[in-house]
Each structure stands twice: as structure tokens, then as C-alpha cells.
Protein backbone atom coordinates (compact mmCIF):
# COMPACT_ATOMS: atom_id res chain seq x y z
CA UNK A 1 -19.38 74.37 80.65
CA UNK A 2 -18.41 72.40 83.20
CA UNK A 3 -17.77 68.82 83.42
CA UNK A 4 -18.73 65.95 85.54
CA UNK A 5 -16.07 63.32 86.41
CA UNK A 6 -16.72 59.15 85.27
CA UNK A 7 -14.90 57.60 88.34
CA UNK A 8 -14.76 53.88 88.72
CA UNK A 9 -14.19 54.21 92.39
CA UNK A 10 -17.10 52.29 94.67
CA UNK A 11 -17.46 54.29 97.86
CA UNK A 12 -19.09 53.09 100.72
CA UNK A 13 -22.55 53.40 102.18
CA UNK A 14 -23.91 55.44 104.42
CA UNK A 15 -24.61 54.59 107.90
CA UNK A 16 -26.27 57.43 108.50
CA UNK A 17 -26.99 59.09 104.97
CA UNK A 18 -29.02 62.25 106.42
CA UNK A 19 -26.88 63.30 108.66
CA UNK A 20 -24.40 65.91 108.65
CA UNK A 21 -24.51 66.24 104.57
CA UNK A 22 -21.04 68.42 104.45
CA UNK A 23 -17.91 68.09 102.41
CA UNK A 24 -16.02 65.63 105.07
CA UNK A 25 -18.09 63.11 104.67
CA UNK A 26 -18.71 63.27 101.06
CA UNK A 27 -18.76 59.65 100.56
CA UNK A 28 -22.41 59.52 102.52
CA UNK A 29 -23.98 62.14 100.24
CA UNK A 30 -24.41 60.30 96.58
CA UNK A 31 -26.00 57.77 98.74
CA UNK A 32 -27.94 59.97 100.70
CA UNK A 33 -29.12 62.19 97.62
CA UNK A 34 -30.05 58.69 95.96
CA UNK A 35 -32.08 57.79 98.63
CA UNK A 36 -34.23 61.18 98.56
CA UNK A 37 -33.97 60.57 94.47
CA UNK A 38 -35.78 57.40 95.02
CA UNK A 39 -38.57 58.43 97.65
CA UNK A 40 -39.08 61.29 94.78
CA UNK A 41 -39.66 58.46 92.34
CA UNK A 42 -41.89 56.02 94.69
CA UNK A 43 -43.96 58.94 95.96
CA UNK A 44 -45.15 58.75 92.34
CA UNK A 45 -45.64 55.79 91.73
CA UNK A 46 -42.96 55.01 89.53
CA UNK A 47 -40.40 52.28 90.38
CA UNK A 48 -36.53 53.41 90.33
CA UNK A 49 -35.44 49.95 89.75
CA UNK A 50 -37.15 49.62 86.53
CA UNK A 51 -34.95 51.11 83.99
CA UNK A 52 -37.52 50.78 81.14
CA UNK A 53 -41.25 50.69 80.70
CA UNK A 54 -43.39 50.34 77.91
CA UNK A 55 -42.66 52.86 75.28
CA UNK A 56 -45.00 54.30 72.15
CA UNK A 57 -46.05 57.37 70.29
CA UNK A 58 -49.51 58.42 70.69
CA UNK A 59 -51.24 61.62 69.41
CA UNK A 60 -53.17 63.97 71.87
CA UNK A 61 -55.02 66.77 70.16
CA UNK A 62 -53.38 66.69 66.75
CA UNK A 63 -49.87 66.20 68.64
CA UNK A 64 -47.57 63.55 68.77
CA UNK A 65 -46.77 62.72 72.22
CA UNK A 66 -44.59 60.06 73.80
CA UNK A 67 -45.33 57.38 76.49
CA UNK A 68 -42.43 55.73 78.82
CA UNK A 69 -39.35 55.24 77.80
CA UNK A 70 -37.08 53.07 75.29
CA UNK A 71 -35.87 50.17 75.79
CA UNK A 72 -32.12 48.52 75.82
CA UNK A 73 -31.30 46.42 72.73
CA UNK A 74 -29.67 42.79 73.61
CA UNK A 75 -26.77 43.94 71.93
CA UNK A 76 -26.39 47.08 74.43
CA UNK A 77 -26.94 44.69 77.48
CA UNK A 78 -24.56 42.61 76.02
CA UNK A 79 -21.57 44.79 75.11
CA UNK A 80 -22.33 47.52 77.80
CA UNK A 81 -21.95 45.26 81.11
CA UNK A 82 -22.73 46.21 84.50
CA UNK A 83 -21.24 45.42 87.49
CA UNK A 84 -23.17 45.52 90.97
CA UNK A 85 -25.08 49.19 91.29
CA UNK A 86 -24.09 50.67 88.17
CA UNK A 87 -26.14 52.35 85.45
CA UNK A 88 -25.99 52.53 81.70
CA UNK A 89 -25.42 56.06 81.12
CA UNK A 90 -26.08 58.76 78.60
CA UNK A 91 -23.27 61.27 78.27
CA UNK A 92 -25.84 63.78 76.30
CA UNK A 93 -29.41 62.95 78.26
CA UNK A 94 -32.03 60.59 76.76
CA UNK A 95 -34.91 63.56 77.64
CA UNK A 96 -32.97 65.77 75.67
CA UNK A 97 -33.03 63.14 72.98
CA UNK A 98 -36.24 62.33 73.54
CA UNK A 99 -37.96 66.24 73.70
CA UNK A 100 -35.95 67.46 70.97
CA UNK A 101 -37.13 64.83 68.29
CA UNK A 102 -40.73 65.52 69.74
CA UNK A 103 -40.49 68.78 69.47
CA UNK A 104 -39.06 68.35 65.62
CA UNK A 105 -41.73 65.75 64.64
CA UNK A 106 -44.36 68.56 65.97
CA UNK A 107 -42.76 70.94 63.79
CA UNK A 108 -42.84 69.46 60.87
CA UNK A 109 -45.59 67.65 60.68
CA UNK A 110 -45.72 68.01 56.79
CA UNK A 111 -42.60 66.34 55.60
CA UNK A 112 -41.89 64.18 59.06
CA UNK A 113 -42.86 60.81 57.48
CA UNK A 114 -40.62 61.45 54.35
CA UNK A 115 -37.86 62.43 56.73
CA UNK A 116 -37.80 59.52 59.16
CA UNK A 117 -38.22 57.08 56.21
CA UNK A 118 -34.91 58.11 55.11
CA UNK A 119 -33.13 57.72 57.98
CA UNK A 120 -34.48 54.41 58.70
CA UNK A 121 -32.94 53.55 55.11
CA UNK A 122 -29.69 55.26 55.73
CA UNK A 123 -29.50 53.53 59.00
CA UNK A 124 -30.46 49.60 57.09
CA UNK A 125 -27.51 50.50 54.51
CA UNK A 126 -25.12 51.34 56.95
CA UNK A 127 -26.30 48.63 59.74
CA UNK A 128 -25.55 44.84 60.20
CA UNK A 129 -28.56 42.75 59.76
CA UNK A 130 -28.99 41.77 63.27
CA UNK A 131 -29.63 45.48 64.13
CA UNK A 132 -33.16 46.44 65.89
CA UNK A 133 -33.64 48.66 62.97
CA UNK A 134 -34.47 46.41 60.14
CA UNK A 135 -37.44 45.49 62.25
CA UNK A 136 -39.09 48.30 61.12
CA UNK A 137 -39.87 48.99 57.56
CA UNK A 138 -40.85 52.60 55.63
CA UNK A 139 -44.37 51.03 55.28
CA UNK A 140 -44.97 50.29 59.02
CA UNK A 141 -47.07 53.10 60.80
CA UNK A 142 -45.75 56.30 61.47
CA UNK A 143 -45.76 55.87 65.52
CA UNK A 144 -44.16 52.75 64.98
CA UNK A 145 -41.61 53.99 63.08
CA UNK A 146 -40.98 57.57 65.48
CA UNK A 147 -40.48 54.51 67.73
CA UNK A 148 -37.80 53.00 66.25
CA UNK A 149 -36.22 56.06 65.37
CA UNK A 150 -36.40 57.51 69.21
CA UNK A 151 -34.90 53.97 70.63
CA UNK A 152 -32.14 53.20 67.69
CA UNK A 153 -30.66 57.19 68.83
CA UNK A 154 -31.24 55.70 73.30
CA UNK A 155 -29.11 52.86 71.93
CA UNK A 156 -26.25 54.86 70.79
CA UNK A 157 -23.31 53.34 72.43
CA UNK A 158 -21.05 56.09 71.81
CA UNK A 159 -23.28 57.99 74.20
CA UNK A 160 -22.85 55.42 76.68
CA UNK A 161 -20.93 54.40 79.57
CA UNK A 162 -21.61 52.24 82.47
CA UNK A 163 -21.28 54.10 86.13
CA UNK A 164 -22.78 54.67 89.71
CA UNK A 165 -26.28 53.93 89.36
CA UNK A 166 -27.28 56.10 92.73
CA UNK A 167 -25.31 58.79 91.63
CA UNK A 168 -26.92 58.65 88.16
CA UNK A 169 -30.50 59.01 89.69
CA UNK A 170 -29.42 61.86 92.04
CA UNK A 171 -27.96 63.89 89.74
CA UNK A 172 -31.11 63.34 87.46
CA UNK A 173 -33.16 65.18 89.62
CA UNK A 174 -30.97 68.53 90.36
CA UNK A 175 -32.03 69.79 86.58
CA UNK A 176 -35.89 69.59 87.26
CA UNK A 177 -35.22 70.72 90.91
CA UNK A 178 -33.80 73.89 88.97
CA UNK A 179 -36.32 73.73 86.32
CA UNK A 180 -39.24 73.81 89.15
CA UNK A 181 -37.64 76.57 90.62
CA UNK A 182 -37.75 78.51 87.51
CA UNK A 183 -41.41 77.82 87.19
CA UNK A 184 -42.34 78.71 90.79
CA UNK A 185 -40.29 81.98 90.26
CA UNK A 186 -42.61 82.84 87.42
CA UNK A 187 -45.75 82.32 89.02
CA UNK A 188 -44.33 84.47 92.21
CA UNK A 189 -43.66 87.01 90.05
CA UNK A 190 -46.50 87.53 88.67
CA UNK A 191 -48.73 87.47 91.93
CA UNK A 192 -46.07 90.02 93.23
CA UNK A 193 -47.89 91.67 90.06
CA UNK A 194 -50.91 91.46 90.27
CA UNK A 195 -50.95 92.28 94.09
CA UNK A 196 -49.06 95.46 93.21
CA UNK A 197 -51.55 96.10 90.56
CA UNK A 198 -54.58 95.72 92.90
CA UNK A 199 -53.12 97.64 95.84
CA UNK A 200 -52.42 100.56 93.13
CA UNK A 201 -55.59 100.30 90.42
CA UNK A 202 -55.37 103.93 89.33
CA UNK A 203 -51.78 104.09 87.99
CA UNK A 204 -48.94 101.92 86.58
CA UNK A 205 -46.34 100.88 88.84
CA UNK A 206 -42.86 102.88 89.49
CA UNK A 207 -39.73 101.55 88.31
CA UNK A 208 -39.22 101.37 92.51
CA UNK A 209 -41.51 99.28 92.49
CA UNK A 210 -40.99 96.96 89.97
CA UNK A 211 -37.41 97.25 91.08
CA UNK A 212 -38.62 95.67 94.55
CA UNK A 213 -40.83 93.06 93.28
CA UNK A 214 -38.14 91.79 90.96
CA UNK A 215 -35.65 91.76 93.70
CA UNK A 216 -38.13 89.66 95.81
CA UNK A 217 -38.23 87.34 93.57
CA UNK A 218 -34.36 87.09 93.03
CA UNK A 219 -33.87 86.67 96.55
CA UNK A 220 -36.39 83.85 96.16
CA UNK A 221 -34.19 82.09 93.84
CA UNK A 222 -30.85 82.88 95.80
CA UNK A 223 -32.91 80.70 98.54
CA UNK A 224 -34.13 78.22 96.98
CA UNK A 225 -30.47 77.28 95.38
CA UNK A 226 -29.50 77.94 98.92
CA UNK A 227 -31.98 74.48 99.91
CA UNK A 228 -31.04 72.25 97.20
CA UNK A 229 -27.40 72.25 98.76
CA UNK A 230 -28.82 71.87 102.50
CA UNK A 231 -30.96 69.08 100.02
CA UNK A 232 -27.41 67.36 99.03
CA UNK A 233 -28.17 68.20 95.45
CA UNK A 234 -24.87 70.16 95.73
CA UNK A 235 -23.21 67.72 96.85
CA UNK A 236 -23.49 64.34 94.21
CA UNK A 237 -20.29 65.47 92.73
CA UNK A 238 -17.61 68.28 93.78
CA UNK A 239 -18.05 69.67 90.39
CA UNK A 240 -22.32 70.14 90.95
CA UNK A 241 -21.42 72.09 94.10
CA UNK A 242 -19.31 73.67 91.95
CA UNK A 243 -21.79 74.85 89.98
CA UNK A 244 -24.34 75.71 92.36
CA UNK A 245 -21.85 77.83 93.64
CA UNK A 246 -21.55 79.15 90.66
CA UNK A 247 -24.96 80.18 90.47
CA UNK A 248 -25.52 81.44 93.46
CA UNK A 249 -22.51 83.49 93.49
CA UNK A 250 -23.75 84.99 90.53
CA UNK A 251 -26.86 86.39 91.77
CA UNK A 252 -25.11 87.68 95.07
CA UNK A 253 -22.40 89.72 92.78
CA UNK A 254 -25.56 91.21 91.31
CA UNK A 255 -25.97 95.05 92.27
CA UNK A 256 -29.78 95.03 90.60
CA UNK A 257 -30.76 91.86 91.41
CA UNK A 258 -32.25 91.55 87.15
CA UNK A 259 -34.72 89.18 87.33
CA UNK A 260 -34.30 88.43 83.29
CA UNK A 261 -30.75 88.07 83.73
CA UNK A 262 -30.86 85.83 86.73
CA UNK A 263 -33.33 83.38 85.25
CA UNK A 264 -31.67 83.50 81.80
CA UNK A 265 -28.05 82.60 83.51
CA UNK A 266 -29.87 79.67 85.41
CA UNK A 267 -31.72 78.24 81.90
CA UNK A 268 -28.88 78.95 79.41
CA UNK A 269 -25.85 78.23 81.35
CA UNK A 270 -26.02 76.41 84.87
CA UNK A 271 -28.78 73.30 83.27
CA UNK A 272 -27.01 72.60 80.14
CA UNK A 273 -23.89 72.70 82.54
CA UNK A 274 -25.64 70.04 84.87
CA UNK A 275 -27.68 67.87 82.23
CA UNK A 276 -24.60 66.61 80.49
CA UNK A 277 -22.33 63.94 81.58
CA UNK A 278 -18.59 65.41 80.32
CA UNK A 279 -15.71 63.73 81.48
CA UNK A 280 -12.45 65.42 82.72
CA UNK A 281 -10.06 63.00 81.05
CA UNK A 282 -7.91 64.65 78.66
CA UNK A 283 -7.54 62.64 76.19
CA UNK A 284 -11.65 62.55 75.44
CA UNK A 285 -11.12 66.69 74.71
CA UNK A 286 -12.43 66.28 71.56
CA UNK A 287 -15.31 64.46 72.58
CA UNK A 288 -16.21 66.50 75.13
CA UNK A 289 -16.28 69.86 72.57
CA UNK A 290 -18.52 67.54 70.00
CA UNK A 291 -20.76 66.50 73.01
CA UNK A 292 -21.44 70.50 74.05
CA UNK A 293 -21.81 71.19 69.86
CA UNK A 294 -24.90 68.45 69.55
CA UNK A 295 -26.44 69.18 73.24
CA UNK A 296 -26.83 73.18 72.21
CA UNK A 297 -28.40 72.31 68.76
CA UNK A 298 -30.48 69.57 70.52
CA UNK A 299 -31.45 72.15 73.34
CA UNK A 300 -32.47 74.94 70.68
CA UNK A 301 -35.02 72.36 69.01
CA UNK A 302 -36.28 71.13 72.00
CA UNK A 303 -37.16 74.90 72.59
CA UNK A 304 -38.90 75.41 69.65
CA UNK A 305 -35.61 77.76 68.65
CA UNK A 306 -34.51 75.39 66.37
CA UNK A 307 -34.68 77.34 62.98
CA UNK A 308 -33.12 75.96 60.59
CA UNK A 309 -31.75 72.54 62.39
CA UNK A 310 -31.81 69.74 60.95
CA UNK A 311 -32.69 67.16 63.75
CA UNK A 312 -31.23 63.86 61.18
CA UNK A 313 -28.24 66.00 60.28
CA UNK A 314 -27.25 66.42 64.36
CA UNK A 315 -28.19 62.85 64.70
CA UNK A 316 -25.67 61.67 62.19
CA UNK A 317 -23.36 63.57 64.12
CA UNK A 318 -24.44 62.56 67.13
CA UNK A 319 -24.12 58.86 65.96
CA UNK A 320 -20.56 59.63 65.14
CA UNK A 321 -19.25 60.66 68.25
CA UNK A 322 -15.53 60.67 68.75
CA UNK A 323 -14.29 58.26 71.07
CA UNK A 324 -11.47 60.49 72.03
């Protein structure tokens, strides 16, 4: 899986940020990809510059569901500074966080309160006094504790590092620009269908011409990868054009154009590739390894494949992180 790189390095803006987007002028496309991040964000209605809103459990329809997102402790603000443009961020994503535990809580509806009481206890034992987490208590509601539980794990500081802020929120968006894609490919697909269906209502389609629909559809995809890099998607990072390359070299080398296999590469191998923030300095190898171990177990439960996971026992992994 391949790794993005933490650079200190400030580059300068863009003059022009649209124009041109092409490897020579590299240092104009984070900005430029930011700035198309951000009209994504305003269109709606949500302000980029506000890194946290107001945050709670709900349930909808016998479902827990979650509103905004956590907020920083003082403690994070205070040991994780930032300098001019820069962004606390997650090296395994705080929706991946977030989902996964959702997903869990869901799922075990039955024994959840038992569960997160005892790692609100662990987590008292084990914690200083002045920690967030002795603000809650095992008696305090159950959303208010899924609370606590969801913004202790945000606050992780071994997850954290402080880092371009517009190429943080531009690289946000090329997993859900991949995600949508996959969506929009479904629903193609099955019009392709159902128009096939209609045009032939006496007899089941040939394997020609399921062959052709499917390859429709691939080609699709192939062109819609195509238009995130004409986007600048491709372009935040060498190693995310790397990787849309990747992809899209995939699907060309392709003699049957699989629709299954296509889709399945994109979902299981080039998001989790993109989502996580790896860094290419040797001597965090080890973290690196533990970071791709916790992000497939958190993946699988935010998929409802979870089986047998334990969400706590990743966490207490996850909280654990090596440093090196």
C-alpha cells in the first residue's frame, strides 16, 4: 500500500492555480486542488475553516447515528502546535474511526453499554486526572458516553501530526470522488440492464451482451479516473498520481474489461491506499506496518465484515501506536 510523504516544506501559492495543472508546476496544484476542495465544502454549506462542529449521538429508527464531528482537547491544541496553514492530522482517518465504531455499536446493540463502560474504566485507570475522560462516568447516558468514547480515540496523539492544511482538505476529497464513482458505476450498470432487458423481453441476455454492457461500464470508470487527474486530484502528492496511475493502468492491462474485478481493485486496494496518511521515513517502518494492520480491521467493521473483531481490542492497539 502505498504511502504518502509528511514534508515540512511550505511551497508557494499559486498565481494562477487553474491553469496548466501538469507536473512542472506542481507547486500550484495542492493549492489549486484546495481551492476546488473548498468550493466543494461552501457549495454545501459547510465552512472549511471550521475544524469542529457540534458533535452527539442520536438514534434514527432504532439506530445510533452520529452528528458533526469531535472536538480537540486543550491538551491536543496545546502539545500539537500549528504553525500558519497547517492542519492537525490523522495518520489512520477520523471517518474511518468514526464509521467503524458506528457500525460496531449497531452491531451489538445487546452488550454495547457493558462494553464501552469498560473501556471508559480501563481508560480512568490508565489516564492522568486532567484527562477529558473522567468527565464522563459509567452512569452518564449511553450517547453521552459513545461520545466520549468516539472523541478520547479523535484525540489520539499518536495518530497525529501537524501538516499542510490545503493539502489535507484536497486529498480528503479524492476517496469520496472514488467512492462516488463507484456508486454512479452501479447505478449505470444496472440501467445498461434494464435497457437490455426491455429491448430483449422474451429471452435472457447473451454472455455478448453482458460482456458489452460490462465493458461500457469499465470504460466509464477508466474515464472518470481519467477526470479526477485533469481535476488535480492526481496531482496533491506525486505518490496520489501514483496511484491513480495505478488504477487506471490496471483497467487498461485488462483483456475483459471484469466489471467485479475492476470495482473490487478500486474498493479494496486503491482507497485504503489513498485514505491513510503513511509516511516514507524509514525509521517509522514499524509504524507504518501497525498503521495498515488497524486500518484493515477498522475497514472490515466499518463494512459490516467485521466477524469476530473486537472494535476495544484494535483500539488498544490503536492507542499504542509505535512511534517508530
Amino acid at each position: 500500500m502505498a504511502p504518502t510523504t509528511r514534508s515540512k516544506k511550505k511551497q508557494p501559492a499559486a498565481k494562477n492555480p487553474l491553469h496548466k495543472l501538469n507536473k512542472k508546476n506542481g507547486k500550484k496544484i495542492i493549492k489549486a486542488v484546495a481551492k476546488v476542495a473548498h468550493k466543494k465544502a461552501w457549495s454545501k454549506g459547510k465552512n472549511p475553516h471550521v475544524t469542529s462542529s457540534t458533535f452527539s449521538y442520536i438514534q434514527e429508527n432504532g439506530k445510533w447515528v452520529y452528528k458533526g464531528r469531535p472536538q480537540w482537547y486543550v491538551k491536543t491544541v496545546e502539545d500539537i502546535k500549528l504553525q500558519r496553514g497547517e492542519h492537525r492530522r490523522h495518520i489512520i482517518p477520523s471517518h474511518l474511526l468514526l464509521s467503524s465504531f458506528l457500525n460496531y455499536v449497531n452491531d451489538n446493540s445487546a452488550t454495547i453499554e457493558s462494553k464501552v463502560n469498560a473501556f471508559i474504566t480501563k481508560r480512568q485507570k490508565v489516564d492522568s486526572k486532567t484527562s477529558p475522560i473522567h468527565k464522563v462516568s459509567i452512569s452518564s447516558s449511553l450517547d453521552k458516553k459513545l461520545e466520549a468514547v468516539s472523541t478520547y480515540i479523535h484525540n489520539n496523539q499518536k495518530n497525529l501530526f501537524p501538516e499542510r492544511g490545503d493539502e489535507n482538505t484536497a486529498i480528503g476529497f479524492l476517496p469520496k470522488e472514488i467512492g462516488n464513482l463507484l456508486k454512479n458505476a452501479e447505478a449505470l450498470l444496472k440501467v445498461e440492464y434494464d435497457n437490455a432487458a426491455k429491448a430483449h423481453p422474451k429471452k435472457d441476455l447473451s454472455n455478448a451482451q453482458i460482456k458489452k454492457i460490462t465493458q461500457k461500464v469499465v470504460d466509464y470508470i477508466e474515464n472518470e479516473l481519467q477526470g479526477l487527474k485533469k481535476k488535480g486530484f492526481g496531482f496533491v502528492l506525486p505518490v496520489k498520481a501514483d496511484i491513480l496511475d495505478k488504477a487506471i493502468a490496471y483497467i487498461q492491462a485488462m483483456l475483459d474489461k471484469n466489471y467485479a474485478r475492476v470495482t473490487a481493485f478500486l474498493a479494496d486496494e486503491i482507497v485504503p491506499s489513498l485514505e491513510i496518511d503513511l509516511s516514507k521515513t524509514p525509521e517509522l517502518a514499524n509504524q507504518n506496518q501497525k498503521v495498515i494492520e488497524i486500518f484493515q480491521k477498522l475497514d472490515k467493521l466499518r463494512n459490516g465484515e467485521g466477524g469476530d473483531i473486537d472494535f476495544f481490542q484494535v483500539i488498544d492497539e490503536f492507542l499504542s501506536l509505535p512511534q517508530k
